[in-house]
N, C-alpha and C. Protein backbone atom coordinates (compact mmCIF):
# COMPACT_ATOMS: atom_id res chain seq x y z
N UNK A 1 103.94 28.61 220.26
CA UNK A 1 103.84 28.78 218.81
C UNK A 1 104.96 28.02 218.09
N UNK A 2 105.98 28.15 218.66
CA UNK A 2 107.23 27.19 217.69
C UNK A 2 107.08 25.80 217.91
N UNK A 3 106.46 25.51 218.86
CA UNK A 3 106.59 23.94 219.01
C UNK A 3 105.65 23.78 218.43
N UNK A 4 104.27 24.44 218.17
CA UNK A 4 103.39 23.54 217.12
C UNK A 4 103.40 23.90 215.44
N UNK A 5 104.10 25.22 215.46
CA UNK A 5 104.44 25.39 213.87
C UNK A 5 105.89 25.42 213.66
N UNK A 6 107.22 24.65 214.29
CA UNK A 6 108.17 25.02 214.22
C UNK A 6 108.86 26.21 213.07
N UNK A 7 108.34 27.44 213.69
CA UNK A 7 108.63 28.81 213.02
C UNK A 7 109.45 29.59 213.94
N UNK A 8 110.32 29.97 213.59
CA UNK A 8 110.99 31.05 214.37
C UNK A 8 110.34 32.17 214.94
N UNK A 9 110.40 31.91 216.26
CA UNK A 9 109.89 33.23 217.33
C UNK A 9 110.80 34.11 218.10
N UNK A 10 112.08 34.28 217.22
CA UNK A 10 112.69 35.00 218.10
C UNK A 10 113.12 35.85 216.86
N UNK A 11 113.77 36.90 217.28
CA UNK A 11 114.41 38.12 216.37
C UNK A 11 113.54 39.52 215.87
N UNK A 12 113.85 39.90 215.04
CA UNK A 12 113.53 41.42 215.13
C UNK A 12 112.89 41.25 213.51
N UNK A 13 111.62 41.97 213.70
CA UNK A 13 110.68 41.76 212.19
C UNK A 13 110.65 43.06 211.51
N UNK A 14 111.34 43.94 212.07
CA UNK A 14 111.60 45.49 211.06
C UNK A 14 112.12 44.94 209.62
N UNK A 15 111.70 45.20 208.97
CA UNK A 15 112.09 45.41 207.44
C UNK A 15 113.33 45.80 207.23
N UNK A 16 113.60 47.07 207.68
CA UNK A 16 114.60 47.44 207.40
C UNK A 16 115.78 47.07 208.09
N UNK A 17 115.89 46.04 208.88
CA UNK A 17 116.78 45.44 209.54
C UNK A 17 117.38 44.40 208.77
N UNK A 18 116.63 43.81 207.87
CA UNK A 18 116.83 42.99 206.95
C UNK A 18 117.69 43.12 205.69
N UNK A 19 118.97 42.60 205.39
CA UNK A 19 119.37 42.53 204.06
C UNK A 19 119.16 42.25 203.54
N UNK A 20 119.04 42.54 201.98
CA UNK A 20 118.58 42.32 201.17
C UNK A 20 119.04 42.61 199.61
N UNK A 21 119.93 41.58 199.15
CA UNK A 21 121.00 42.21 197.65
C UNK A 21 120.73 41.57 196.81
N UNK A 22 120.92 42.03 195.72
CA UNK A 22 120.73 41.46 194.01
C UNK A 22 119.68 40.52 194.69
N UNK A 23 118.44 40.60 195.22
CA UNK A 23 117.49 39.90 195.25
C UNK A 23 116.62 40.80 194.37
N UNK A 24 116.40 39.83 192.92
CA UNK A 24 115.58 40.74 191.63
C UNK A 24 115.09 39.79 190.66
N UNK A 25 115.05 38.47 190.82
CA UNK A 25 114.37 37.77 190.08
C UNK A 25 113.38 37.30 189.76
N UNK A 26 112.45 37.10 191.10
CA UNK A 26 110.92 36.60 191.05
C UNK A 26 110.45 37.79 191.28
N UNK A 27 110.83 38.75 191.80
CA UNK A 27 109.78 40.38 191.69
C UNK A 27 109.81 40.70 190.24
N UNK A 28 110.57 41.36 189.39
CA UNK A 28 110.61 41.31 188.39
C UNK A 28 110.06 40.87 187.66
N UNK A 29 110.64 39.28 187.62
CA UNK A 29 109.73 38.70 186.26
C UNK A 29 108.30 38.37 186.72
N UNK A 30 107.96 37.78 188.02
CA UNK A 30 106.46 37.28 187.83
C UNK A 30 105.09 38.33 188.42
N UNK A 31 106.09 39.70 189.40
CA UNK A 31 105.15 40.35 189.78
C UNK A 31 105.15 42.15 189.11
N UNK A 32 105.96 41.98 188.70
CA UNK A 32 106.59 43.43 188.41
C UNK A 32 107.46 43.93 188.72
N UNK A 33 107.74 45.62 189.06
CA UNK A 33 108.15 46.47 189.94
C UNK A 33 107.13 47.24 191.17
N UNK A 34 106.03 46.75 191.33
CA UNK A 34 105.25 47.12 192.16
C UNK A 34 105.64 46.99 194.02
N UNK A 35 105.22 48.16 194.63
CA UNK A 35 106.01 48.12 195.82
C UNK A 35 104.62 47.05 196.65
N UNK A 36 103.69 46.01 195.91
CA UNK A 36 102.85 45.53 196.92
C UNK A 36 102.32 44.83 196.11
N UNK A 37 101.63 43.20 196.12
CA UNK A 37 100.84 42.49 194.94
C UNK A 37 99.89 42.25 195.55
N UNK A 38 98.88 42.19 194.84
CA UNK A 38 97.24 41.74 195.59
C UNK A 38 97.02 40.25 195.65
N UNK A 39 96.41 39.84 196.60
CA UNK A 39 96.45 38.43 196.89
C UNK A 39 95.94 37.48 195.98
N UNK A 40 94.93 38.01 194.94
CA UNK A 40 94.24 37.73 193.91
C UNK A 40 95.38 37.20 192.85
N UNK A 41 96.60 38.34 192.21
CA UNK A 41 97.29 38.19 191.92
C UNK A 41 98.28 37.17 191.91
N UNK A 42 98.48 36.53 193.58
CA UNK A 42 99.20 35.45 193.21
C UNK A 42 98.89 34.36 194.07
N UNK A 43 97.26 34.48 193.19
CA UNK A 43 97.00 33.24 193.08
C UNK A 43 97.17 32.31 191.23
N UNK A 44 96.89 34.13 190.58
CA UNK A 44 97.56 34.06 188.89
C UNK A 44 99.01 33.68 188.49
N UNK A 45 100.09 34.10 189.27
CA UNK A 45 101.12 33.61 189.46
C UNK A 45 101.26 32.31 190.04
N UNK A 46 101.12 32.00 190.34
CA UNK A 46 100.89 30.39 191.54
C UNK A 46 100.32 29.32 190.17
N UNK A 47 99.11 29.59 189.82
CA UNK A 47 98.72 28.80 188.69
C UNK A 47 99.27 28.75 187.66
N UNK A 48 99.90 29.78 187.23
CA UNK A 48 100.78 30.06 185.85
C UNK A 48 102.41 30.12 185.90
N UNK A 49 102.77 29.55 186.94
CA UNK A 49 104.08 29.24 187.15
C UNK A 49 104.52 28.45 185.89
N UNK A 50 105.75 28.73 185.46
CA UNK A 50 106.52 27.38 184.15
C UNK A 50 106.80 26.63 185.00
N UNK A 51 106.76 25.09 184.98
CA UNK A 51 106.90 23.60 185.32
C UNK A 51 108.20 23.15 185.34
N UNK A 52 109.27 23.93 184.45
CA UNK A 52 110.63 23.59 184.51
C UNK A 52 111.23 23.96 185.38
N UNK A 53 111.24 24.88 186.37
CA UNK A 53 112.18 25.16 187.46
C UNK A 53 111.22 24.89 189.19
N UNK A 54 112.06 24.08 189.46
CA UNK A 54 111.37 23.75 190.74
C UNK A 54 111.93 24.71 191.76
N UNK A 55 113.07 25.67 191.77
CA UNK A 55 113.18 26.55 193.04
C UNK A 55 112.14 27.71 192.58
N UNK A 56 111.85 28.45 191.28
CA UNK A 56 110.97 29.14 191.08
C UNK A 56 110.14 28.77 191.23
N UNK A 57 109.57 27.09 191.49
CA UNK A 57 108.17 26.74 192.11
C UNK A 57 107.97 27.08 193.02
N UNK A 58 108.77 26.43 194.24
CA UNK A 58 108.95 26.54 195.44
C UNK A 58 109.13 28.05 196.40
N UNK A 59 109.53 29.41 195.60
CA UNK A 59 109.26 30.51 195.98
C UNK A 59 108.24 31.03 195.65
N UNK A 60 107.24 30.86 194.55
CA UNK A 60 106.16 31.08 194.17
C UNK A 60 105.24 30.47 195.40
N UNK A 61 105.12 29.66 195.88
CA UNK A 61 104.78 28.63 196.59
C UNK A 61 104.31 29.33 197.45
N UNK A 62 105.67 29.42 198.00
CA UNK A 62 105.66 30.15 199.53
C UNK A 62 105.10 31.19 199.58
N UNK A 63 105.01 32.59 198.56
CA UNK A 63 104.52 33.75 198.52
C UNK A 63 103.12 33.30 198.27
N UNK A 64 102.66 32.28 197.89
CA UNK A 64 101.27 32.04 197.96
C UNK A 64 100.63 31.33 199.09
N UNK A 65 101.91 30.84 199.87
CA UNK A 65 101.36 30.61 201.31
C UNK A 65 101.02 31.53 202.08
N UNK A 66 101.53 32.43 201.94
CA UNK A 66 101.88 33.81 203.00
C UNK A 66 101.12 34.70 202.42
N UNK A 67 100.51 34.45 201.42
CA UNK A 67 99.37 35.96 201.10
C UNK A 67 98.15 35.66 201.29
N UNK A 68 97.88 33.93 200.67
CA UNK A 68 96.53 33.09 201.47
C UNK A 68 96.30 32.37 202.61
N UNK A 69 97.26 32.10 203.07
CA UNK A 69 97.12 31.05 204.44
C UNK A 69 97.88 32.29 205.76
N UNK A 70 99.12 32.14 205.71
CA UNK A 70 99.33 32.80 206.97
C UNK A 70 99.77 34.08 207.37
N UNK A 71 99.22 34.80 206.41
CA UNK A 71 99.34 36.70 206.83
C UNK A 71 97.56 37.04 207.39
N UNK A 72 97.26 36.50 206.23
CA UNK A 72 95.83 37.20 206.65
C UNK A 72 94.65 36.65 205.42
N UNK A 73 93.62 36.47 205.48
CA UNK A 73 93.09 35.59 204.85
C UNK A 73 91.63 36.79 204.47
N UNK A 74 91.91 37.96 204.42
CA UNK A 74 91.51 39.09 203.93
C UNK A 74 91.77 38.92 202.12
N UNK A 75 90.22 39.30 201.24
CA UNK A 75 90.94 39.46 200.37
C UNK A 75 91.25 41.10 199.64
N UNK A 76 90.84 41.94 200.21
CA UNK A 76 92.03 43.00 200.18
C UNK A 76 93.21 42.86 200.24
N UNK A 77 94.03 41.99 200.80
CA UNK A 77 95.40 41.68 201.72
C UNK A 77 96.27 42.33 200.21
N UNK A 78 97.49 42.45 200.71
CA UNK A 78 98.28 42.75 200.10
C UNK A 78 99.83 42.78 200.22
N UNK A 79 100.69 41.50 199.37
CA UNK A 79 101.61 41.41 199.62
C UNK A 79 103.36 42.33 199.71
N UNK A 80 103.63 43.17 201.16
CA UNK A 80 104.35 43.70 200.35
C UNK A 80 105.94 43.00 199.68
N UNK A 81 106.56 43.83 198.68
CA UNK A 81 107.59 43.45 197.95
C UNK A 81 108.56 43.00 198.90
N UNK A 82 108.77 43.32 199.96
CA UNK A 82 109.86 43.24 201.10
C UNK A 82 110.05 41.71 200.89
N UNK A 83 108.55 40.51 200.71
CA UNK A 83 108.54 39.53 201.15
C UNK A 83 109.13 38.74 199.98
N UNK A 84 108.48 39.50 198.63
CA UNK A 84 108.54 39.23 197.60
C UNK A 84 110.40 39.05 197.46
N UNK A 85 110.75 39.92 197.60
CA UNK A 85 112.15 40.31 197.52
C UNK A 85 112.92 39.37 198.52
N UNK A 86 111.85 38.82 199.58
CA UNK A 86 112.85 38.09 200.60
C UNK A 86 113.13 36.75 199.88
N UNK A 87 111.77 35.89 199.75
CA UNK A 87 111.60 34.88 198.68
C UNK A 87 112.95 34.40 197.69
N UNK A 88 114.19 35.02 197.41
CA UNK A 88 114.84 34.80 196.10
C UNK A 88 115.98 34.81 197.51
N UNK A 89 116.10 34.47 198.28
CA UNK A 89 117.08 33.73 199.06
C UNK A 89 116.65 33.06 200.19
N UNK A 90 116.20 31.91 200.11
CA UNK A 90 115.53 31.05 200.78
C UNK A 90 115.95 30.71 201.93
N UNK A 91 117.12 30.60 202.33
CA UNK A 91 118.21 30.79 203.37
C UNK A 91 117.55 31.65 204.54
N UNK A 92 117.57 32.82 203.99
CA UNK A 92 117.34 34.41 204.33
C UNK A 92 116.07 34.12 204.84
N UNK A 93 114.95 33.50 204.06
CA UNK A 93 113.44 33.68 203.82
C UNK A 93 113.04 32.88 205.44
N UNK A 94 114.41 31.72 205.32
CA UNK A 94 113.88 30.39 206.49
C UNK A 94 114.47 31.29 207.88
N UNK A 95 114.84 32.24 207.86
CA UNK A 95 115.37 32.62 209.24
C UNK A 95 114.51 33.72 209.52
N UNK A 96 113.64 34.11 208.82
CA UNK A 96 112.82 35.28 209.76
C UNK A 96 112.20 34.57 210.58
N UNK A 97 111.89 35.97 211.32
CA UNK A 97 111.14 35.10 212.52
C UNK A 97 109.96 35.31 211.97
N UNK A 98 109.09 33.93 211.13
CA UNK A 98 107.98 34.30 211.15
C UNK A 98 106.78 33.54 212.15
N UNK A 99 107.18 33.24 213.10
CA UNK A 99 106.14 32.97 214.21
C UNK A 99 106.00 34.42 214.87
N UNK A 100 106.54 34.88 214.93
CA UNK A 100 106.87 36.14 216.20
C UNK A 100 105.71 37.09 215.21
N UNK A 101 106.27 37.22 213.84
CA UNK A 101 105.22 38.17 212.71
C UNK A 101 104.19 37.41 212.95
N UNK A 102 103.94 36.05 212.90
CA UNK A 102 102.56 35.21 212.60
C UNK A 102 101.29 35.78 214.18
N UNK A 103 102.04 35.70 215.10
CA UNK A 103 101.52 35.78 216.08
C UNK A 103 101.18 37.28 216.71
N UNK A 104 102.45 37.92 216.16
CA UNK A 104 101.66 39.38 216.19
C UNK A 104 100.64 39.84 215.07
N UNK A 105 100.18 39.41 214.14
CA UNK A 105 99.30 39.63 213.18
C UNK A 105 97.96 38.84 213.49
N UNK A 106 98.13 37.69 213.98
CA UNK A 106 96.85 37.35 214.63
C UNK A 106 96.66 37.71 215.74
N UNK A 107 96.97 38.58 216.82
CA UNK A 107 96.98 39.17 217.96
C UNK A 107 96.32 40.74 217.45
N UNK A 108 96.70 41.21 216.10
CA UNK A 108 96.06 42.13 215.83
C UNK A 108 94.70 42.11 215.59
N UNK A 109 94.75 40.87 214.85
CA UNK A 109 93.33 40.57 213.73
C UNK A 109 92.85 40.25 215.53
N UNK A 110 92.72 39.81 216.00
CA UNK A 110 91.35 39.33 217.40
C UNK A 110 91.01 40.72 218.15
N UNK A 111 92.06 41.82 218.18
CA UNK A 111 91.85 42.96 218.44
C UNK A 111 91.10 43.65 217.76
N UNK A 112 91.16 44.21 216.01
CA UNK A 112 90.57 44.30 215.61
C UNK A 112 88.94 43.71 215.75
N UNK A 113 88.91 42.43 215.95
CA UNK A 113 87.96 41.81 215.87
C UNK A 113 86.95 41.85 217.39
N UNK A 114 87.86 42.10 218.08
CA UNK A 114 87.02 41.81 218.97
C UNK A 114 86.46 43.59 219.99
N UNK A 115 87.21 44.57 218.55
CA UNK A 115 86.83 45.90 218.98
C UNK A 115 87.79 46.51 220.37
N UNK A 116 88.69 45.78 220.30
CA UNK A 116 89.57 46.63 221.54
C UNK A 116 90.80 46.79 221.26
N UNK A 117 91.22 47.54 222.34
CA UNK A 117 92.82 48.17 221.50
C UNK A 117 93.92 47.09 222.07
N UNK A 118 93.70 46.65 222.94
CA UNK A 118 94.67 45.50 223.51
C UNK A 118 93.74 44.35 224.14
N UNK A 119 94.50 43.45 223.68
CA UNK A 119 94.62 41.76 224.54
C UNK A 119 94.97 41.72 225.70
């Protein structure tokens, strides 16, 4: 998985393992205070981004990568704030491991899918 999506596959994907401070700017202003955004949603955000700030592009971006392309391509899906909140330190955002999440979420979805409890 890292060699063909160079994504981090190593580390620990608990939430609450994660720091997370005065990160309050793109939840706030473009999604709310909501503890979860619907995928629908930011695709409204994504289109209606202001043009003058390119790091607020570029986190918008990404939360619209990750709610349409690589969480789950469900449109129930639903983004939670954790990610939202991760987003506003990009630093932070580039070190999860998200191959390790990517790959356990599609390991779920074929389970799901394929009606059994394990692979």
């Amino acid at each position: 998985m890292t060699l063909i999506t160079d994504l981090r596959c190593d580390g620990d994907t608990k939430e609450s393992l994660w720091k997370i401070d005065n990160m309050n700017h793109i939840g706030p202003t473009y999604f709310g205070d909501k503890d979860r955004s619907k995928r629908h949603f930011m695709k409204i955000v994504f289109d209606t981004v202001p043009t003058n700030n390119d790091e607020v592009k570029v986190k918008v971006a990404l939360l619209y990568l990750l709610s349409n392309v690589m969480l789950t391509n469900s449109p129930s899906m639903q983004l939670p704030k954790f990610y939202i909140d991760l987003v506003d330190d990009l630093e932070l955002f580039n070190k999860n491991p998200w191959g390790k999440l990517l790959w356990d979420e599609t390991r779920d979805q074929m389970e799901v899918g394929q009606g059994r409890e394990t692979l």
